[in-house]
Protein backbone atom coordinates (compact mmCIF):
# COMPACT_ATOMS: atom_id res chain seq x y z
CA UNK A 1 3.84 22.59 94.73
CA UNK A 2 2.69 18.90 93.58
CA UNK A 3 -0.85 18.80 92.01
CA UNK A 4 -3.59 18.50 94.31
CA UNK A 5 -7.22 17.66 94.06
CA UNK A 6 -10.23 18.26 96.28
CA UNK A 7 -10.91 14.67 96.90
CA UNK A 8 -14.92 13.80 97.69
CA UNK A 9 -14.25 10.63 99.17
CA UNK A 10 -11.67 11.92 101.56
CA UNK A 11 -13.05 15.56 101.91
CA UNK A 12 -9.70 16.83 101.57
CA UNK A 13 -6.85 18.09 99.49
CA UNK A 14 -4.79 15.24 97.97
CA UNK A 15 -1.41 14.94 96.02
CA UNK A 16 -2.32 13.23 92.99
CA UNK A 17 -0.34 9.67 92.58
CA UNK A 18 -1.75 7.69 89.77
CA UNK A 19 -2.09 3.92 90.40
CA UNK A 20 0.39 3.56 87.41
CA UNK A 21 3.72 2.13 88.88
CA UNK A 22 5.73 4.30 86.24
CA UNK A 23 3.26 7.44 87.34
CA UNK A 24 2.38 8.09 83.63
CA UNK A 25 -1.35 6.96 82.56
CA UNK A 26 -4.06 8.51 84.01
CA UNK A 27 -7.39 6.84 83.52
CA UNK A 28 -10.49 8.80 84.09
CA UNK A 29 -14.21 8.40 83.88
CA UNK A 30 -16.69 10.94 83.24
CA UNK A 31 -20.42 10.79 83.61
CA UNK A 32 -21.68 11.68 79.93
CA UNK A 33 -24.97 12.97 78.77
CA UNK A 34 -28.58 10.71 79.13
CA UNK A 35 -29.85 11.25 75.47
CA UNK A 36 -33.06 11.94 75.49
CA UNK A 37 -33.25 16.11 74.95
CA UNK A 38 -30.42 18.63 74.34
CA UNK A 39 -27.71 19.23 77.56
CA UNK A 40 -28.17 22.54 79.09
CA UNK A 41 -25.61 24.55 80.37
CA UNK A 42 -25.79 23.00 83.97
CA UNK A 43 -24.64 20.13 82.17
CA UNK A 44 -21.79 21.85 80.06
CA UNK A 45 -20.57 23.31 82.87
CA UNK A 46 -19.46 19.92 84.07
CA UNK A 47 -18.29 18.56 80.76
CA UNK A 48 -16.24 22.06 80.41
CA UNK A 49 -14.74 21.32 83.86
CA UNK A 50 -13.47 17.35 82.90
CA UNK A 51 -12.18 18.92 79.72
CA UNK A 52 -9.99 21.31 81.39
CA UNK A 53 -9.05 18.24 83.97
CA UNK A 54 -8.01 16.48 81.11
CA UNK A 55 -6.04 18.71 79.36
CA UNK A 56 -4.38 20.13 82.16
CA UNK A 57 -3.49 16.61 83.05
CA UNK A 58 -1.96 15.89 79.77
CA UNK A 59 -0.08 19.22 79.77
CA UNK A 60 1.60 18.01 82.75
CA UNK A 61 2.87 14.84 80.67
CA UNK A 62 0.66 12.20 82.30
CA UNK A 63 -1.09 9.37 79.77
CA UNK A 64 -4.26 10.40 79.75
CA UNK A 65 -7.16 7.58 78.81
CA UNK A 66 -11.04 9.44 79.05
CA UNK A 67 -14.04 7.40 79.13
CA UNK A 68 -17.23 9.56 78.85
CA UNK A 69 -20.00 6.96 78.71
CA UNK A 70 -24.15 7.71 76.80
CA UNK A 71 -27.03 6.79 78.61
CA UNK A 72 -29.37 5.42 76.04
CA UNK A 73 -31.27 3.56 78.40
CA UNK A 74 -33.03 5.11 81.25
CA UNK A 75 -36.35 5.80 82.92
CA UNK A 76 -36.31 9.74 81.25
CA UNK A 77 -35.91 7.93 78.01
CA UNK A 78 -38.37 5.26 78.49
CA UNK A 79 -41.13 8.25 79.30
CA UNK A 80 -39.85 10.02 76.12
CA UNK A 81 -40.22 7.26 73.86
CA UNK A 82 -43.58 6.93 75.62
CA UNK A 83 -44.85 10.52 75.10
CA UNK A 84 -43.81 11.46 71.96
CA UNK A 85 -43.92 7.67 69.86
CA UNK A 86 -40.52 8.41 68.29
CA UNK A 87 -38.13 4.77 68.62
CA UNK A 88 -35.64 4.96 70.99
CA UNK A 89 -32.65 4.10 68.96
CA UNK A 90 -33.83 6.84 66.79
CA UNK A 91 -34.28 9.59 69.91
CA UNK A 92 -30.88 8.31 71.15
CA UNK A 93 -28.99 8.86 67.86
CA UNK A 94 -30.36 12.22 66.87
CA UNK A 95 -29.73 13.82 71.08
CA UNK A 96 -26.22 12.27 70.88
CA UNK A 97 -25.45 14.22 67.57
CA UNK A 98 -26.55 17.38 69.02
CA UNK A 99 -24.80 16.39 72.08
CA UNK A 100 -21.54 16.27 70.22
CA UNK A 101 -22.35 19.18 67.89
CA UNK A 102 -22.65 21.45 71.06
CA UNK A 103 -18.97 19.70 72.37
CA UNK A 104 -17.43 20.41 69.33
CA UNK A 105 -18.93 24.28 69.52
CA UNK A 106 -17.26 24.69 73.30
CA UNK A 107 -14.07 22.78 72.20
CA UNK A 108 -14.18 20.27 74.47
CA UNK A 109 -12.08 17.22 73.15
CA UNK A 110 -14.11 13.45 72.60
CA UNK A 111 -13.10 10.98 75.07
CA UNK A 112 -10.94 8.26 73.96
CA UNK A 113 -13.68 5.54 74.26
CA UNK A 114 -17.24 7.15 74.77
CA UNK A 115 -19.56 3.64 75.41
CA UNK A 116 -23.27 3.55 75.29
CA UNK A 117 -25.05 1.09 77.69
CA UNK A 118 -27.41 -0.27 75.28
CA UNK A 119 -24.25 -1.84 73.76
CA UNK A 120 -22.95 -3.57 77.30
CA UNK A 121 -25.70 -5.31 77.73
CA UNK A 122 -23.67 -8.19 78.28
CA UNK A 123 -21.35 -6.75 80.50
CA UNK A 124 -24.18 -5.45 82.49
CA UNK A 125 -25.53 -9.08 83.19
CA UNK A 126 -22.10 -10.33 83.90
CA UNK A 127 -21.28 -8.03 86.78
CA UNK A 128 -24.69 -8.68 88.20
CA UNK A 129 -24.30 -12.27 88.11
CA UNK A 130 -21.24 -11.89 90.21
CA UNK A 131 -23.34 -9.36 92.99
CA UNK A 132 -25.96 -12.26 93.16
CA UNK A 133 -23.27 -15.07 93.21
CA UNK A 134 -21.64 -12.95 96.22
CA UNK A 135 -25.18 -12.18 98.13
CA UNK A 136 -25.16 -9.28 98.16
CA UNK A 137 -27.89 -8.75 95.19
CA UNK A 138 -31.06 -10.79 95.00
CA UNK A 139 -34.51 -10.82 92.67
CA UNK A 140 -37.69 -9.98 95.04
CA UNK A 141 -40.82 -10.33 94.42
CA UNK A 142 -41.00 -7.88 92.06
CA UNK A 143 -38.76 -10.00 89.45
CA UNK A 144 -36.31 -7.31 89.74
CA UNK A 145 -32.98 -7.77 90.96
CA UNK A 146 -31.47 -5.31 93.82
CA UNK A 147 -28.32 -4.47 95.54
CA UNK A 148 -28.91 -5.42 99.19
CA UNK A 149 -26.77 -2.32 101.27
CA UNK A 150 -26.79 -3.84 104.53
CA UNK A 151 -24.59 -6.32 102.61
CA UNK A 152 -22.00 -3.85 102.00
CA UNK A 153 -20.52 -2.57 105.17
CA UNK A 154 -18.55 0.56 103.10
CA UNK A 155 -22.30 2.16 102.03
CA UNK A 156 -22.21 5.82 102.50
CA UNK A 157 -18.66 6.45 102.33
CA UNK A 158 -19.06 8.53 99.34
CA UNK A 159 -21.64 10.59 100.88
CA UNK A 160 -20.68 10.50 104.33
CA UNK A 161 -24.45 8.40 105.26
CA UNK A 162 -24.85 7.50 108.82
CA UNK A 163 -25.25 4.24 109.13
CA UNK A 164 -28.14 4.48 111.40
CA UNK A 165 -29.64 6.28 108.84
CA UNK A 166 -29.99 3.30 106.45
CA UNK A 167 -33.09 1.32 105.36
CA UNK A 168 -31.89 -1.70 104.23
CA UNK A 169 -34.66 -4.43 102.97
CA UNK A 170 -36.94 -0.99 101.68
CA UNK A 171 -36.29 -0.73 97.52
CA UNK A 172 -36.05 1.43 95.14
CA UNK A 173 -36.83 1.02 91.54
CA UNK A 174 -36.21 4.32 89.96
CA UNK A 175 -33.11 5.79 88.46
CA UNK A 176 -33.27 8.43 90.63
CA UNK A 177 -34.56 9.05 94.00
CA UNK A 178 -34.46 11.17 96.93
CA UNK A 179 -31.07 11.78 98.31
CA UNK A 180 -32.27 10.81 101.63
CA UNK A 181 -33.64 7.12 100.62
CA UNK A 182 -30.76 5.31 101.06
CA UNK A 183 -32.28 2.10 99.96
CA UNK A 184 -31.62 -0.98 98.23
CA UNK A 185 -31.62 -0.04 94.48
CA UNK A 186 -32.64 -1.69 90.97
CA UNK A 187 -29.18 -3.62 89.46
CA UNK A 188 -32.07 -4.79 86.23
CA UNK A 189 -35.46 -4.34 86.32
CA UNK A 190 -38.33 -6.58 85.11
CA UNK A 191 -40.26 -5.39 82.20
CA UNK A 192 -43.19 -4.06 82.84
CA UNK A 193 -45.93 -2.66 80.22
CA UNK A 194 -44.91 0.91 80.10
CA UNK A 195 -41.22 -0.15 79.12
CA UNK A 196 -42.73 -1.03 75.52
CA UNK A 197 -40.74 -3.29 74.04
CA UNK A 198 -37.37 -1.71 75.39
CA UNK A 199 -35.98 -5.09 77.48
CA UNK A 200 -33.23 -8.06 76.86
CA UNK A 201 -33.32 -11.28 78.00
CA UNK A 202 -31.07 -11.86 81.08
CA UNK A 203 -31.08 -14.88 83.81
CA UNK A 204 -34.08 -12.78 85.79
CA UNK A 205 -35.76 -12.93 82.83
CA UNK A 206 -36.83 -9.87 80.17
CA UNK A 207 -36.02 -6.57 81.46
CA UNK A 208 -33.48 -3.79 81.65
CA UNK A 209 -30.49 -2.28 83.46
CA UNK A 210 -30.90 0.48 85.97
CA UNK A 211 -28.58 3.53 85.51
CA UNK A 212 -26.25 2.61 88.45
CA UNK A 213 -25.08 -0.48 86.85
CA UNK A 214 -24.02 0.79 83.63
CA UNK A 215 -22.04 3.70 84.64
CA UNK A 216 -19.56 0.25 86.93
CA UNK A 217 -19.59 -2.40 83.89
CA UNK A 218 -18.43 0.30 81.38
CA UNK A 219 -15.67 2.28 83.09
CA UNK A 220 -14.31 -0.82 84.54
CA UNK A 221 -14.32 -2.59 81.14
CA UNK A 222 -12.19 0.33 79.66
CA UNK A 223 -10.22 1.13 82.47
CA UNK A 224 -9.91 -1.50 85.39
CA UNK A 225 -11.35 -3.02 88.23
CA UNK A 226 -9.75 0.13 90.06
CA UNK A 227 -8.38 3.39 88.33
CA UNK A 228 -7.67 6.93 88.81
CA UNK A 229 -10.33 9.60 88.47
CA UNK A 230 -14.09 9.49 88.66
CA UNK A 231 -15.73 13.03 88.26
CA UNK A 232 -19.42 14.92 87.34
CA UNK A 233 -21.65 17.27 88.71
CA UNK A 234 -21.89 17.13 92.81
CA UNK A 235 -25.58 16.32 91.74
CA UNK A 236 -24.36 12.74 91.21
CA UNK A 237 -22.76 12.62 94.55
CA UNK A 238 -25.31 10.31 96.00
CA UNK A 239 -27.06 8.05 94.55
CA UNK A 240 -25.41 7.67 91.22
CA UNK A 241 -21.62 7.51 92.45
CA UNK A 242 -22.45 6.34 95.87
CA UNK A 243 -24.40 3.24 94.29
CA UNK A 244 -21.61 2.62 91.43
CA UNK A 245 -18.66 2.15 94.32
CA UNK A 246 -20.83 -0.32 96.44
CA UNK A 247 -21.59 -2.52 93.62
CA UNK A 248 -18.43 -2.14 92.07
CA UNK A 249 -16.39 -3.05 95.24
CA UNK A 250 -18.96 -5.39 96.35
CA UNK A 251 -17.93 -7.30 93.21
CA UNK A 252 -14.22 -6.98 93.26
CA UNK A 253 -12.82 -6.55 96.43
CA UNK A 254 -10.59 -3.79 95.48
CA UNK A 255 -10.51 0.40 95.63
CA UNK A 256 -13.16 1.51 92.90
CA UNK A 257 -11.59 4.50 92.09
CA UNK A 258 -9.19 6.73 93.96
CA UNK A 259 -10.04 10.45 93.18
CA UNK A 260 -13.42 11.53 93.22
CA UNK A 261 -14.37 15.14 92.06
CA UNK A 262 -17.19 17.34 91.77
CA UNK A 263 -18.45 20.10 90.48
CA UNK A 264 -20.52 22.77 92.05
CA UNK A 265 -24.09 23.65 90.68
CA UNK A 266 -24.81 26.48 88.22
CA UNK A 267 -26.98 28.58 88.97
CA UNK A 268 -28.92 31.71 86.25
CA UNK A 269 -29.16 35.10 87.31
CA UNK A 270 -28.97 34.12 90.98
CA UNK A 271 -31.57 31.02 90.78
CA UNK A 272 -31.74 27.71 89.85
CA UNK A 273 -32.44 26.95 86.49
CA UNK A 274 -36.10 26.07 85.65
CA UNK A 275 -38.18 26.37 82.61
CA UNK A 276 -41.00 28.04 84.45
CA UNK A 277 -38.54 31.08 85.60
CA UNK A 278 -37.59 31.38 82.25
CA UNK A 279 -34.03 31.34 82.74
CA UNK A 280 -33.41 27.74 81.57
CA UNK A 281 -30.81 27.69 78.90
CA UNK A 282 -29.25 25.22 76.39
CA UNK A 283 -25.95 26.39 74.12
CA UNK A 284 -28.01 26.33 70.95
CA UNK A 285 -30.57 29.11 72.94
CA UNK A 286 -27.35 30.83 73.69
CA UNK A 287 -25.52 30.62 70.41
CA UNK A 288 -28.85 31.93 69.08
CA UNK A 289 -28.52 34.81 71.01
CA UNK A 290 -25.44 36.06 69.14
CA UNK A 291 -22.80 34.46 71.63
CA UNK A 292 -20.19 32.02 70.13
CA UNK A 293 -19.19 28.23 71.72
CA UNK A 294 -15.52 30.63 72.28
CA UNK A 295 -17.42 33.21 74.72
CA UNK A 296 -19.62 30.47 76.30
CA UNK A 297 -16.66 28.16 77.06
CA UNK A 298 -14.96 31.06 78.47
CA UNK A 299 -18.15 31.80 81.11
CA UNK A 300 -18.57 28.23 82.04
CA UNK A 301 -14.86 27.75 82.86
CA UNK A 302 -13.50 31.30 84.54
CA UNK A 303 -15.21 29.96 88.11
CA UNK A 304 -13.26 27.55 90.67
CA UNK A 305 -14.99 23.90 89.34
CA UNK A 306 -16.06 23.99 93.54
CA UNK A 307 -17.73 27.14 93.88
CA UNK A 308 -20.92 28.10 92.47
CA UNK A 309 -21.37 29.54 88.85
CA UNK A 310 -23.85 32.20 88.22
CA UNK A 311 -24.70 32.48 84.87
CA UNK A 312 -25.79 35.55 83.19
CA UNK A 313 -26.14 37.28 79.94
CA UNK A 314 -23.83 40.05 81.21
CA UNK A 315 -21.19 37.43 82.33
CA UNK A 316 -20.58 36.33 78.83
CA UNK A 317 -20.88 39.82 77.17
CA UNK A 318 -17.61 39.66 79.87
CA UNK A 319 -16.14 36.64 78.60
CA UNK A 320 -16.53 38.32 75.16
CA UNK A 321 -15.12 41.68 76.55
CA UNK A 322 -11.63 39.32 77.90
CA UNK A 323 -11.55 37.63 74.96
CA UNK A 324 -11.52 40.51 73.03
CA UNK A 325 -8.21 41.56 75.19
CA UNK A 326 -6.45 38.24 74.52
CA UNK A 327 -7.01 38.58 70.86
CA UNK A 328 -5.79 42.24 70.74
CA UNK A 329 -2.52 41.51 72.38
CA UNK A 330 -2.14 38.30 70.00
CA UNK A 331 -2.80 40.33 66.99
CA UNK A 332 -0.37 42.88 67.79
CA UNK A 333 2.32 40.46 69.20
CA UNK A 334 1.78 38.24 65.41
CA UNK A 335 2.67 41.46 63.86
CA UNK A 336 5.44 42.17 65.85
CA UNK A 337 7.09 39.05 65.83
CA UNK A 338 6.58 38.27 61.90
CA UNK A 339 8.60 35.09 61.18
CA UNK A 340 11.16 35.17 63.61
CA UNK A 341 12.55 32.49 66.04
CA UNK A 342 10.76 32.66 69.82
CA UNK A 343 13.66 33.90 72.34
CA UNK A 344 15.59 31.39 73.96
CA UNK A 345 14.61 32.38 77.26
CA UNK A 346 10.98 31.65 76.63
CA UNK A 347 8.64 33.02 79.41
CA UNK A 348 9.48 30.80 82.38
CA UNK A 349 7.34 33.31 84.90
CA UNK A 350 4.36 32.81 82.90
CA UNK A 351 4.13 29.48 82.48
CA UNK A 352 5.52 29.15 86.37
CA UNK A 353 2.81 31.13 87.67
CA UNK A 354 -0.30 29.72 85.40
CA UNK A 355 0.95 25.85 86.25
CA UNK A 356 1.15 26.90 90.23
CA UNK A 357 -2.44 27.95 89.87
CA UNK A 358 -3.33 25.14 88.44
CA UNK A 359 -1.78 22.55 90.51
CA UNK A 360 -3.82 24.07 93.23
CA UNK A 361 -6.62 22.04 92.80
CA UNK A 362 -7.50 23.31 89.43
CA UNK A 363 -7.85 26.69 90.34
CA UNK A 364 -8.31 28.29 86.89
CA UNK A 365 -9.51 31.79 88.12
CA UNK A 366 -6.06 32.51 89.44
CA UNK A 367 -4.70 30.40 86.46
CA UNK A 368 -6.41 33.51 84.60
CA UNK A 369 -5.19 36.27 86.87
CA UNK A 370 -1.71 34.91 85.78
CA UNK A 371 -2.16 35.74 82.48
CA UNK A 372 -4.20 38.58 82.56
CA UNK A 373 -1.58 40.60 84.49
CA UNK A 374 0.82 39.27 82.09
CA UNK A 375 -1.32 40.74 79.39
CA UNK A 376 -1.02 44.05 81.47
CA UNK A 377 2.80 44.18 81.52
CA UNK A 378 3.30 42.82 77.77
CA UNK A 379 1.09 45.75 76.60
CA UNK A 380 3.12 48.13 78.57
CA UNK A 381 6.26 46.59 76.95
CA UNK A 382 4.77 47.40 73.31
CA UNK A 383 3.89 50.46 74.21
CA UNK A 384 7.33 51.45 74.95
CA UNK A 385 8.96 50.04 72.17
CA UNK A 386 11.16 47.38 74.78
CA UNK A 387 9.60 44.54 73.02
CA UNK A 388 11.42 42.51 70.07
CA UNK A 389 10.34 40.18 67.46
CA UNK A 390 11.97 37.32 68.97
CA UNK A 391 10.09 37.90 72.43
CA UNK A 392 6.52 38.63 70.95
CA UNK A 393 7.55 35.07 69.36
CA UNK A 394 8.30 33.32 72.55
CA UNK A 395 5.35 34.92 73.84
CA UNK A 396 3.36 33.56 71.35
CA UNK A 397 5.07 30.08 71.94
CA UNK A 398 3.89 30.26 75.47
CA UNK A 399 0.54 31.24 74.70
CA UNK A 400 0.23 28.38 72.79
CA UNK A 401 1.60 25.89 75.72
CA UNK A 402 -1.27 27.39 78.16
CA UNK A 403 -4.02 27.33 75.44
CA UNK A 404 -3.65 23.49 75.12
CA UNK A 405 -5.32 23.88 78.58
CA UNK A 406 -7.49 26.90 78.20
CA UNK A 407 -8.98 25.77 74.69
CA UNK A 408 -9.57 28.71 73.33
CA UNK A 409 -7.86 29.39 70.52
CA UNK A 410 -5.89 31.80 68.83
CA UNK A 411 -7.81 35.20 67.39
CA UNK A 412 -9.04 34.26 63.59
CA UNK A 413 -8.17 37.68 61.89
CA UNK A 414 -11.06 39.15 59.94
CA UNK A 415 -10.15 40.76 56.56
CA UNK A 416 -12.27 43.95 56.18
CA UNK A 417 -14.44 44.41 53.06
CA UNK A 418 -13.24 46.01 49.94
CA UNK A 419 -16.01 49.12 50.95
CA UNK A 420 -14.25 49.30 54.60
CA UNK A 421 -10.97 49.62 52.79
CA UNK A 422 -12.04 52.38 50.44
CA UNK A 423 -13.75 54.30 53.64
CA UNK A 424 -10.33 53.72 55.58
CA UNK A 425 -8.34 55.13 52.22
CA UNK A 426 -10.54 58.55 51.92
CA UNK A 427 -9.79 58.98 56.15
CA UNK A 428 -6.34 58.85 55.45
CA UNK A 429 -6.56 60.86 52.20
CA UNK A 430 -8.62 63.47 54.27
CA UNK A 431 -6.10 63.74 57.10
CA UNK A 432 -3.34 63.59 54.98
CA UNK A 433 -5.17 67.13 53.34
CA UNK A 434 -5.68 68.32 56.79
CA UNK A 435 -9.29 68.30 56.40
CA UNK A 436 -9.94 66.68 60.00
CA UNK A 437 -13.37 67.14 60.48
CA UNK A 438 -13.58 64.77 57.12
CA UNK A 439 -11.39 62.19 58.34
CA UNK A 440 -13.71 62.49 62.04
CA UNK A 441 -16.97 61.76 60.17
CA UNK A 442 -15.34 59.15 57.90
CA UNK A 443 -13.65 57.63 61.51
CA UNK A 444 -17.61 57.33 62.84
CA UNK A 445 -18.70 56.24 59.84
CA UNK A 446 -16.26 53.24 60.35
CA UNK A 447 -17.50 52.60 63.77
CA UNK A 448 -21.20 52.51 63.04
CA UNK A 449 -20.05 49.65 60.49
CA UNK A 450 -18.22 47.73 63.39
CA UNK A 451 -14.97 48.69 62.54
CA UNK A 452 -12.41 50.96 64.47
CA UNK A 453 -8.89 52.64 62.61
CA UNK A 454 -5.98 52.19 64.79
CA UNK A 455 -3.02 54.56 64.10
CA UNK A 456 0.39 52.79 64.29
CA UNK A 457 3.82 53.84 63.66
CA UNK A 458 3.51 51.34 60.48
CA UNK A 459 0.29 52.55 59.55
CA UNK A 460 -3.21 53.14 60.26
CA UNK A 461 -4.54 49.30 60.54
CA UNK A 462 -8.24 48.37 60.41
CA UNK A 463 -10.26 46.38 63.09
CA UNK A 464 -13.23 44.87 63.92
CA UNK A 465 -15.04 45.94 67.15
């Protein structure tokens, strides 16, 4: 099967061809965080999704170039700065920090370039300049300048808009606005009084860039007038993405981007997220509940990128439950294989079946079913003794392979305390007397500590529950 993506713009199911002649590099532009409080897992969910993308993209050899932009500028930051007196620059910093903390906690690998808006400033004014030369943006009354639609035949094609259902000549000044206003929209707006002194000087005079803008003068400085991949949260469906192709391709003339995708919403517990149900989470609530960036990666990525997520406390007491299974057979098969050489014939079915999976339009559930049945059948092979050193090697090689697209690592194995040790000795040293109802307390003793004695033909061998 040839990879295959759900494709927004064409609502259906197409092979993947880069525009790279040789069919190699793969640009792709992500919608990154706006920096003005921590991301919550709505958010992560998302950035988890582009991360697998990307890896999954590279694993299949392609030349992958990401470019996650910041949004440091933007009405929710302007109201920040406004409420609470802290700078902007300063606010910016210290959420982007935490922003990449909480990335680095899930795994998910930086972007090749990550730009922030307030630094394209000047490419900002440039690609306006061009709208305005082409008239198809103009300043009204207002001093601000907007993008006129009805100059832009394509509007809606993103969003599948009726025409008839336009309002062209009615504006919009905010970042974001209803999804039904399809409107002329805010390419820089004047300053006004409650901007402080957030502005730059431009040919309109002082003011700032609206979000649209940014997001099409900084992925088409790093990656083309037209590239590959766009993606982000359906959320940004319309306006964001719908507004970034009209001005971009009302500047150029060319194909903004060829792949669109999306991913769907995540809901908690059955509901949408909200403060006032109390069921609004960021990772840092999460990891503060006990649960690792490992387990949380694993809950945000199990679910088909299109479907629904619904997050719950019990899903990731899952995640930690499958984890757990991974690591178990890893452990055992690190044992087994020691230091030899992987078998020659590898584990062609595996990797067949994960990669089919995958090509499907990213479908990482059944990705998962691959290996969990594969976990099934290797553990059956241990048990029987059928197994070798060389192919708990090459299973370990394979594991690997996938995990450059899973990201989640290989188990970290937890030496047990010298007082574990000593209660793990006297169980032995009590069964070894035949004084079993000794070695039973001692064996609960263990397990009340967090630790369980598995007994092995090479051993008894300590481990942590």
């Amino acid at each position: 099967m040839s990879l295959r993506f759900f494709n927004t713009l064409t609502r259906n199911l197409d092979e993947f061809r880069p525009l790279d002649p040789a069919g190699k590099r793969v640009g792709i532009y992500t919608c990154g965080p706006t920096v003005y409080n921590f991301a919550h897992i709505g958010n992560f969910r998302a950035f988890v999704f582009e991360d697998l993308l990307r890896r999954y993209l590279a694993y299949r050899g392609y030349d992958v170039l990401h470019v996650m932009n910041i949004t440091d500028v933007e009405d929710k930051i302007i109201r920040t700065v406004r409420e609470t007196g802290e700078p902007m620059k300063q606010l910016t910093e210290r959420f982007t920090a935490a922003f990449e903390e909480d990335c680095r906690a899930l795994n998910i690998l930086p972007p090749h370039q990550c730009p922030r808006a307030t630094g394209h400033i000047a490419e900002i004014i440039t690609l306006i300049r061009a709208l305005v030369a082409k008239g198809v943006a103009y300043q009204a009354p207002d001093q601000s300048v907007y993008f006129s639609i009805a100059k832009f035949a394509r509007y809606g094609q993103l969003k599948k808009i009726d025409a008839g259902s336009m309002r062209p000549g009615e504006r919009v000044k905010l970042d974001e606005y209803e999804k039904e206003s399809a409107s002329d929209f805010a390419l820089w707006k004047a300053h006004d009084d409650a901007d402080g002194d957030i502005a730059w000087d431009s040919p309109w005079g002082r003011g700032r860039p609206g979000w649209h803008i940014e997001c099409s003068a900084m992925s088409m400085k790093y990656l083309g007038e037209s590239f590959d991949m766009h993606c982000g949260g359906e959320d940004l469906v319309f306006p964001h993405h719908e507004d970034e192709i009209a001005q971009s391709e009302a500047a150029t003339g060319k194909p903004f981007v060829r792949y669109w995708l999306h991913c769907a919403h995540l809901m908690v517990n059955g509901q949408k997220m909200s403060k006032k149900l109390g069921n609004f989470y960021t990772l840092r609530d999460l990891i503060a509940k006990g649960f690792t960036g490992r387990e949380l990666r694993y809950a945000l990525l199990g679910e088909h990128y299109r479907r629904p997520l619904n997050f719950t406390l019990e899903g990731v007491e899952a995640a930690r439950a499958s984890l757990a299974r991974i690591d178990e057979l890893l452990v055992k098969l690190q044992e087994l294989a020691g230091d030899a050489a992987p078998s020659p014939a590898g584990m062609p079915a595996l990797l067949a079946g994960f990669e089919a999976a995958l090509d499907d339009d990213l479908n990482v559930s059944g990705a998962l079913g691959v290996v969990f049945d594969f976990i099934r059948d290797t553990n059956k092979a241990l048990a029987s003794g059928v197994l070798k050193a060389a192919d708990a090697a090459a299973v370990l090689q394979a594991w690997r392979r996938l995990d450059t697209v899973l990201g989640l690592g290989m188990p970290q194995r937890a030496d047990a305390p010298a007082d574990i040790v000593a209660l793990a000795g006297q169980r032995q040293a009590a069964r070894k007397a035949k004084d079993f109802k000794r070695a039973d307390q001692l064996r609960d003793e263990l397990k009340a500590r967090g630790w369980v004695i598995e007994d092995t033909p090479k051993g008894p061998k300590l481990k942590r529950i």
